[in-house]
N, C-alpha and C. Protein backbone atom coordinates (compact mmCIF):
# COMPACT_ATOMS: atom_id res chain seq x y z
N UNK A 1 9.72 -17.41 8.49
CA UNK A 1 10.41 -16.29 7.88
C UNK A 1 9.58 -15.02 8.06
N UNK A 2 9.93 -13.88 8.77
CA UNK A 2 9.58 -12.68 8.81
C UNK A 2 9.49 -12.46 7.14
N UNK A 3 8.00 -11.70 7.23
CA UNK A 3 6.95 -11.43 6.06
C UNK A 3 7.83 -9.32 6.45
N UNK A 4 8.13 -9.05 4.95
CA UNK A 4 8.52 -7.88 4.73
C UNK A 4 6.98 -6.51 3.98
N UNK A 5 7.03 -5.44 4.79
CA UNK A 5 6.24 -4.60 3.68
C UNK A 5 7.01 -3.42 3.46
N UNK A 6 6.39 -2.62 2.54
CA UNK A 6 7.11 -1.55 2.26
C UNK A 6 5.63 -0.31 2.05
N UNK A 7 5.74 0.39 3.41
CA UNK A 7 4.52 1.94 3.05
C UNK A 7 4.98 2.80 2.58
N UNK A 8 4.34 3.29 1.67
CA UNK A 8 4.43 4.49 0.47
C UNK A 8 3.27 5.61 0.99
N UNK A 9 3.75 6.61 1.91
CA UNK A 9 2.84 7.57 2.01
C UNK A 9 3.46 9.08 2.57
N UNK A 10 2.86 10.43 1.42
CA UNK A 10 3.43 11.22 2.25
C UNK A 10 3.16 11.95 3.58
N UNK A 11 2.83 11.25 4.02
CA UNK A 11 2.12 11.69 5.66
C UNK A 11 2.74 10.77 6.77
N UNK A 12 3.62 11.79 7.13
CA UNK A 12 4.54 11.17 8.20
C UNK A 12 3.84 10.23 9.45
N UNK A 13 3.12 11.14 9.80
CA UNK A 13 2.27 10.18 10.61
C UNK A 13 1.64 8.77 10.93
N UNK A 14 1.05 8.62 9.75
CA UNK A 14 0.73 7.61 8.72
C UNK A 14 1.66 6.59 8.69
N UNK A 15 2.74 6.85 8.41
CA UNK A 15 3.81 6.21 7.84
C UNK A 15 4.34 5.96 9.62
N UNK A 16 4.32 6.76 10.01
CA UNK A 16 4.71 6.43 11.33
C UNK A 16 4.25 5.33 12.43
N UNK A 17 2.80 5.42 11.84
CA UNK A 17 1.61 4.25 12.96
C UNK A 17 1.77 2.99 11.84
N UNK A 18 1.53 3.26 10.43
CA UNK A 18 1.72 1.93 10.14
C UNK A 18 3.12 0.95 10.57
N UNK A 19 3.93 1.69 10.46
CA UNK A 19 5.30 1.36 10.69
C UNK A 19 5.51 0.37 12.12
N UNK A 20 4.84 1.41 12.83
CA UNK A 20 4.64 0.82 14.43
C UNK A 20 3.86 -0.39 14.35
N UNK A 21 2.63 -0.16 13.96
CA UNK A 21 2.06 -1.16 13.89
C UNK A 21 2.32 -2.83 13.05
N UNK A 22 3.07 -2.56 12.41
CA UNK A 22 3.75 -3.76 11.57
C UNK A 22 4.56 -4.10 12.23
N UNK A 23 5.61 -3.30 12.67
CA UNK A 23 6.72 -3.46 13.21
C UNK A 23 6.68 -4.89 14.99
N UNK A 24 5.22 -3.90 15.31
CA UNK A 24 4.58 -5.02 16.39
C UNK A 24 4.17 -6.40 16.05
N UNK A 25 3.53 -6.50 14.92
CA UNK A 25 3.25 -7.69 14.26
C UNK A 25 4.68 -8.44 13.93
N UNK A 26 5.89 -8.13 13.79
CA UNK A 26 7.17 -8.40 13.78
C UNK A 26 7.63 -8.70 12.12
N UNK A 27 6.69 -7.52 11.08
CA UNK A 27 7.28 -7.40 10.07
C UNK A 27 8.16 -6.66 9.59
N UNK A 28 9.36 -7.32 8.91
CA UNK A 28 10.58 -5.92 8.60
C UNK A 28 9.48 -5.06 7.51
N UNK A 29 9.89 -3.92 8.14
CA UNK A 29 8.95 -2.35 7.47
C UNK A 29 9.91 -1.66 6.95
N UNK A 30 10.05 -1.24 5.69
CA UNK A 30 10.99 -0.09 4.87
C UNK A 30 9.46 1.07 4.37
N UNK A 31 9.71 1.91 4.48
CA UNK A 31 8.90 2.82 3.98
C UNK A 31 9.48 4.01 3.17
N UNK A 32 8.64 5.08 2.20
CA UNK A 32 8.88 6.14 1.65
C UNK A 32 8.44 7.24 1.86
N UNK A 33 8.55 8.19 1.13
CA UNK A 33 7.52 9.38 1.52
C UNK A 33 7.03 9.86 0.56
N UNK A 34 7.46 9.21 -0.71
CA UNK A 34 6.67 9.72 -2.03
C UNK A 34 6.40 8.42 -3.11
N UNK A 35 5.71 8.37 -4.06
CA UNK A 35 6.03 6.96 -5.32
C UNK A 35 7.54 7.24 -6.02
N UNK A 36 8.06 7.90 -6.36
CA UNK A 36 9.61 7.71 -6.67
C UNK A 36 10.37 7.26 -5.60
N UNK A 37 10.52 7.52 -4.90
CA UNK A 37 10.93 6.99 -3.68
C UNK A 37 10.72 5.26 -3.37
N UNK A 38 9.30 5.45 -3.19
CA UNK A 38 8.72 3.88 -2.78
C UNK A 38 9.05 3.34 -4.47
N UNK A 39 8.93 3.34 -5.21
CA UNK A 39 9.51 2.50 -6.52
C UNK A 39 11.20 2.37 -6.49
N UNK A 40 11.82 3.10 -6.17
CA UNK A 40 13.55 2.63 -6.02
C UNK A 40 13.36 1.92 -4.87
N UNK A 41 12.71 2.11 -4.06
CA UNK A 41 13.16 1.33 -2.31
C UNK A 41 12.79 -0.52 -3.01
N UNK A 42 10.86 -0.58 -3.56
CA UNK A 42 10.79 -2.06 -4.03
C UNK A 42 11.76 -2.18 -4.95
N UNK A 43 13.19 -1.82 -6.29
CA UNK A 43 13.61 -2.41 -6.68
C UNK A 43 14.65 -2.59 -6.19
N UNK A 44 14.92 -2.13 -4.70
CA UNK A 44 16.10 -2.51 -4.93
C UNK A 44 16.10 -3.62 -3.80
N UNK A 45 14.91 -3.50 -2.86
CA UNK A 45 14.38 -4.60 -2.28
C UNK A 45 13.03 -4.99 -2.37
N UNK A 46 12.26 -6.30 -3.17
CA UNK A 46 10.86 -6.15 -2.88
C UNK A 46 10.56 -6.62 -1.71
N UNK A 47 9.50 -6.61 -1.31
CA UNK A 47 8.93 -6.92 -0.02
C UNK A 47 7.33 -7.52 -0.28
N UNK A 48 6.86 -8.21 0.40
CA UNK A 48 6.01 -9.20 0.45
C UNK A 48 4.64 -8.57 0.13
N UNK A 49 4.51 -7.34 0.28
CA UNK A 49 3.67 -6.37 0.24
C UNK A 49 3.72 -4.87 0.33
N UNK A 50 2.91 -4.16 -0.15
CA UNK A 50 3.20 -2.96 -0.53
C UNK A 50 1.78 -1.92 -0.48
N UNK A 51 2.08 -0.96 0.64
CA UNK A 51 1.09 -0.04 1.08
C UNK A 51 1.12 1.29 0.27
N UNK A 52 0.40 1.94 -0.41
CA UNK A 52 0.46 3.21 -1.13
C UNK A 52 -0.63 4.08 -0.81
N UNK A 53 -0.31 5.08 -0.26
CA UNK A 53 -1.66 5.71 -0.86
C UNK A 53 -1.44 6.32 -2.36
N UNK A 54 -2.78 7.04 -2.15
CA UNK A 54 -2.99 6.89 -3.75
C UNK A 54 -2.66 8.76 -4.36
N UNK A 55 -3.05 9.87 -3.12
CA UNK A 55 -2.46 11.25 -3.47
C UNK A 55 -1.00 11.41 -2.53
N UNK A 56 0.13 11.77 -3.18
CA UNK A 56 1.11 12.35 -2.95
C UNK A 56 1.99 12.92 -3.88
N UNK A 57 2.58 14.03 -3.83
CA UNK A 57 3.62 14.34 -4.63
C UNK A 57 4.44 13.69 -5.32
N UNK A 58 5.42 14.29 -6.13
CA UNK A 58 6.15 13.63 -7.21
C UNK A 58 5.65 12.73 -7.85
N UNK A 59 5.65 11.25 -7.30
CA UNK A 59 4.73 10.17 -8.21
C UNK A 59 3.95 9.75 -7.32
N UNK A 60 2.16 10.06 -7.95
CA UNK A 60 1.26 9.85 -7.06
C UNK A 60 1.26 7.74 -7.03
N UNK A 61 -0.05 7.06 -6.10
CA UNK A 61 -0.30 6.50 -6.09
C UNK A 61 -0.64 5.45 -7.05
N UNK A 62 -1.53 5.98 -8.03
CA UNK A 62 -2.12 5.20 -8.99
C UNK A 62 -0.41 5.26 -10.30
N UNK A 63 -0.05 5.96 -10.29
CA UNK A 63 1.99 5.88 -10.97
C UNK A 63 2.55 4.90 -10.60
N UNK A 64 2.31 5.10 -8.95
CA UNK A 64 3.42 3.99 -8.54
C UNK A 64 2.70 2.66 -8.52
N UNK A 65 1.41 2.23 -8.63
CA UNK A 65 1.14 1.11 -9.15
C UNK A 65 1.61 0.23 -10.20
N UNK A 66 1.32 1.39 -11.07
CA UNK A 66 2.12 1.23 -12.92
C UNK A 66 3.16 0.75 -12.40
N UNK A 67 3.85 1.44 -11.99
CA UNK A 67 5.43 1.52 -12.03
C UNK A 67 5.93 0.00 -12.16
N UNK A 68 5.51 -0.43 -10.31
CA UNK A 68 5.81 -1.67 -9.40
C UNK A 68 5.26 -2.58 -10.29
N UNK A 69 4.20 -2.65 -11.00
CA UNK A 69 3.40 -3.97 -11.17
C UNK A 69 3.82 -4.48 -13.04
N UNK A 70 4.55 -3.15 -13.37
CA UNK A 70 4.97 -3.08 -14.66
C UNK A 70 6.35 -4.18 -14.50
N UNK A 71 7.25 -3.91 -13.47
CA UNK A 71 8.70 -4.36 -13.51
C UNK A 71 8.10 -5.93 -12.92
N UNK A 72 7.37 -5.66 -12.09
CA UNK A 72 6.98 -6.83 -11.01
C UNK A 72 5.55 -7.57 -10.83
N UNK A 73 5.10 -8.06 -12.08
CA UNK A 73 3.47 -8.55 -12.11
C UNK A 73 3.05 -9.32 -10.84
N UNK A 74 3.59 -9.33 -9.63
CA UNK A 74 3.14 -10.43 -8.92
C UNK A 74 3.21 -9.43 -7.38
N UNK A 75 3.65 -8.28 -7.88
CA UNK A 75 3.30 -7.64 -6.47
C UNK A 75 2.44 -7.57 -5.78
N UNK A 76 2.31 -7.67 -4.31
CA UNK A 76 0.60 -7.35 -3.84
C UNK A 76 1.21 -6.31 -3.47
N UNK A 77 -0.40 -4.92 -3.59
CA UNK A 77 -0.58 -3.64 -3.79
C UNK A 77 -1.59 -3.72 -2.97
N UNK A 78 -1.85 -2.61 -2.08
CA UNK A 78 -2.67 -2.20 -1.51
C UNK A 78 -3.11 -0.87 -1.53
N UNK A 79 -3.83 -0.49 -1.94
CA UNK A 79 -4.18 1.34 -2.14
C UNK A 79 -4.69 2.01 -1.30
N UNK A 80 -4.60 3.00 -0.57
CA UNK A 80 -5.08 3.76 0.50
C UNK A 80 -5.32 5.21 -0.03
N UNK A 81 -6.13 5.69 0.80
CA UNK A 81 -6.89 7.23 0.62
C UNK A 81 -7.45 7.47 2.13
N UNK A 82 -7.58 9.04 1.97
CA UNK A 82 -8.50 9.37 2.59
C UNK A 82 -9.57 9.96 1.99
N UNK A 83 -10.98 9.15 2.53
CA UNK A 83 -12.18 9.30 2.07
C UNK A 83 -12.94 10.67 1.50
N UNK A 84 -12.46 11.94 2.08
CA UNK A 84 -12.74 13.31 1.96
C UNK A 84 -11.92 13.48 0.45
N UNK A 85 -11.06 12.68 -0.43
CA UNK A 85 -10.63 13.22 -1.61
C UNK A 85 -11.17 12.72 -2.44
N UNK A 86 -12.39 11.62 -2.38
CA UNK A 86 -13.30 11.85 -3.54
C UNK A 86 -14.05 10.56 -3.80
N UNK A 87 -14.28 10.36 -4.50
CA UNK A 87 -15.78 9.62 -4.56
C UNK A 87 -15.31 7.87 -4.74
N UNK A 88 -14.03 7.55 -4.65
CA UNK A 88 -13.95 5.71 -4.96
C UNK A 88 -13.63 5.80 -5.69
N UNK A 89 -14.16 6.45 -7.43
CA UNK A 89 -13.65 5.65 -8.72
C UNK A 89 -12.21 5.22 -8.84
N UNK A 90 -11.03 6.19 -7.94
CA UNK A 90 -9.91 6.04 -8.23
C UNK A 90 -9.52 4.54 -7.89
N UNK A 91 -10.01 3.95 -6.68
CA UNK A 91 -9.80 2.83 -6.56
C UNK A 91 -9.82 1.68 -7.59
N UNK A 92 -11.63 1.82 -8.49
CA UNK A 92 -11.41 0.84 -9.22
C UNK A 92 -10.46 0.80 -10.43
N UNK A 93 -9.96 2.39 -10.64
CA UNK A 93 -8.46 2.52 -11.59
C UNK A 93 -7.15 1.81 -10.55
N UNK A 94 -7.00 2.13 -8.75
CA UNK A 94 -6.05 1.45 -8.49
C UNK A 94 -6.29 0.26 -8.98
N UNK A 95 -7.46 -1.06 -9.05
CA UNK A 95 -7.39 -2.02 -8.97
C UNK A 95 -7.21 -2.81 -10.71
N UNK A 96 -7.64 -1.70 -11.16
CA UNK A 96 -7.71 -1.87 -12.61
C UNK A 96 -6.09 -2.03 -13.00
N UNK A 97 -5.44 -1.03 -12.31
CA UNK A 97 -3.91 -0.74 -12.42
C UNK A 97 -2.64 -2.05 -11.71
N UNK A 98 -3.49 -2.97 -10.61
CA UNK A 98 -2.90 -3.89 -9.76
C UNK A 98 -3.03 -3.81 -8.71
N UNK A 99 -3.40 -2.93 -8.24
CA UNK A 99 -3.66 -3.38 -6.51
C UNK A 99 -5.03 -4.35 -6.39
N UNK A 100 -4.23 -4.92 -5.21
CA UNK A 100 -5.36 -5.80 -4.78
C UNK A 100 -6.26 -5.78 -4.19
N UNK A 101 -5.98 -4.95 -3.03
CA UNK A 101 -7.06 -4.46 -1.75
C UNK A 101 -6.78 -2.84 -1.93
N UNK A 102 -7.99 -2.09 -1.00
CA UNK A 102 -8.29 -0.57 -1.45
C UNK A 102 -8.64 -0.69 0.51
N UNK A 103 -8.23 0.15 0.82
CA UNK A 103 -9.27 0.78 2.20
C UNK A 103 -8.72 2.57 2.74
N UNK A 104 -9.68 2.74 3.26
CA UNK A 104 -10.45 4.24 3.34
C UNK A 104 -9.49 4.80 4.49
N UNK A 105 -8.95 5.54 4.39
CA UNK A 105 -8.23 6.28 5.91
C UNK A 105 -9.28 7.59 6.54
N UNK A 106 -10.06 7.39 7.50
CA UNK A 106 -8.78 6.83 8.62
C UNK A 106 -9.37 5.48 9.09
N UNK A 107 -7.98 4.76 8.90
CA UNK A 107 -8.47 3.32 9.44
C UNK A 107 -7.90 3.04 10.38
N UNK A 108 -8.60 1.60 11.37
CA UNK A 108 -8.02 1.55 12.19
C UNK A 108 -6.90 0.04 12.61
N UNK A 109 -6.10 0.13 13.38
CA UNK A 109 -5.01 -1.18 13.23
C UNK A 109 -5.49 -2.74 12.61
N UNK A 110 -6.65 -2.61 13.58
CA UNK A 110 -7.59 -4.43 13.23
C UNK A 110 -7.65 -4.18 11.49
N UNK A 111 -8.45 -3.41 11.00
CA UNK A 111 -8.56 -3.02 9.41
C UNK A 111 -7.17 -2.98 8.40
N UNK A 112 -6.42 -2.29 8.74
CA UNK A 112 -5.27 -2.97 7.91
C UNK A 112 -4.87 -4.01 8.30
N UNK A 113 -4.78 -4.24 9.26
CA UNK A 113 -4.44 -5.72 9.74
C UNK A 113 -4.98 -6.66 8.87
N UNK A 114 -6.41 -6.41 8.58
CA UNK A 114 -7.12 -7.30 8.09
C UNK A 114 -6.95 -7.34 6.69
N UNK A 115 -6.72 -6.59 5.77
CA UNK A 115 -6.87 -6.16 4.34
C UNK A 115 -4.88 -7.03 3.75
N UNK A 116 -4.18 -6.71 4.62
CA UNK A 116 -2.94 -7.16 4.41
C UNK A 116 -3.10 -8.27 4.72
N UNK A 117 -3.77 -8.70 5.46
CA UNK A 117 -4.08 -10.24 5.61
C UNK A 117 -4.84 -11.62 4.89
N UNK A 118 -5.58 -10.46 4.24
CA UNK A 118 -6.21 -11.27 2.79
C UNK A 118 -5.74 -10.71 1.89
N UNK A 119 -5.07 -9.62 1.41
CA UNK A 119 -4.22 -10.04 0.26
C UNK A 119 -2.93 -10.60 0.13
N UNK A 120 -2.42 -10.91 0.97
CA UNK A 120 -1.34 -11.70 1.49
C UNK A 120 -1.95 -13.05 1.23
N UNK A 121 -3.01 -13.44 1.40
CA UNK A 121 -3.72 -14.75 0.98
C UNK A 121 -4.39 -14.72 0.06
N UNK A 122 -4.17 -14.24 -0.94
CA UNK A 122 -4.86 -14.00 -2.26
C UNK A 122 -6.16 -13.60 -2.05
N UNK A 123 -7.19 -13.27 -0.99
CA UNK A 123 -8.41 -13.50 -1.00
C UNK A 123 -8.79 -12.02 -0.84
N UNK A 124 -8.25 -11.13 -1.15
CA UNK A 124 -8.28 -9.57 -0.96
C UNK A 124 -9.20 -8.77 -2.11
N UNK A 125 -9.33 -9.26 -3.21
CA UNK A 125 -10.27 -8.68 -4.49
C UNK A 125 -11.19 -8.42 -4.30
N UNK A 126 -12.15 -8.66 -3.28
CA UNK A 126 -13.47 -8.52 -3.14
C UNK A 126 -13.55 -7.43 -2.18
N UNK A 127 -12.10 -7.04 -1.34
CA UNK A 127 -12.72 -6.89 0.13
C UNK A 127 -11.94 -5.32 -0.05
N UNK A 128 -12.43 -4.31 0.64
CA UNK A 128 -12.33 -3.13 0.65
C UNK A 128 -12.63 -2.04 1.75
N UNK A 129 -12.09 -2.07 2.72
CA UNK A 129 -12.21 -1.20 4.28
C UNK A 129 -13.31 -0.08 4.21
């Protein structure tokens, strides 16, 4: 069974390479461009996993954690940033909040590859790009 994700980021780009890049791996990809957005898209389909970063408009990152993990305790969450907005702590609030895995943009394909790949196998808590 094709494994589903859903990226939450407002950076088209972003959203564009992950997309590609999943899409190659041969996972169905739905994506957003903001956390209101990416929170109606998981309820009205969840998906196996779930990419956010953590700054964007309307509802940031660490919101749409709440949000998803409030309706849906069993979501895997993954939190993304880029490293130039600040020092980590937010992460250990993403993780505090439900995400499972955290990694640093700019990353590269093997690295998410890898981070979706252990939290997809539960083994993602420790590990951080």
């Amino acid at each position: 069974m094709r494994k589903s994700i859903l990226i939450i980021d407002d950076d088209i780009s972003s959203r564009s390479a992950l997309k590609e890049t999943f899409e190659y791996l041969d996972y169905e990809v739905s994506s957003a461009c903001n956390g209101k957005e990416g929170v109606e898209s998981y309820r009205r389909r969840t998906t196996d996993i779930v990419i956010t970063n953590i700054y964007m408009p309307v509802k940031d990152g660490l919101e749409t954690i709440c949000a998803i993990r409030k309706e849906f305790p069993e979501a895997k969450i993954i939190a993304m940033s880029d490293i130039n907005r600040g020092n980590g702590n937010f992460f250990q609030v993403a993780r505090y909040l439900g995400a499972i895995g955290c990694i640093w943009k700019p990353f590269g394909p093997d690295d998410i590859i890898r981070i979706v790949n252990l939290t997809l196998d539960g083994s993602a808590a420790e590990n951080a790009a």
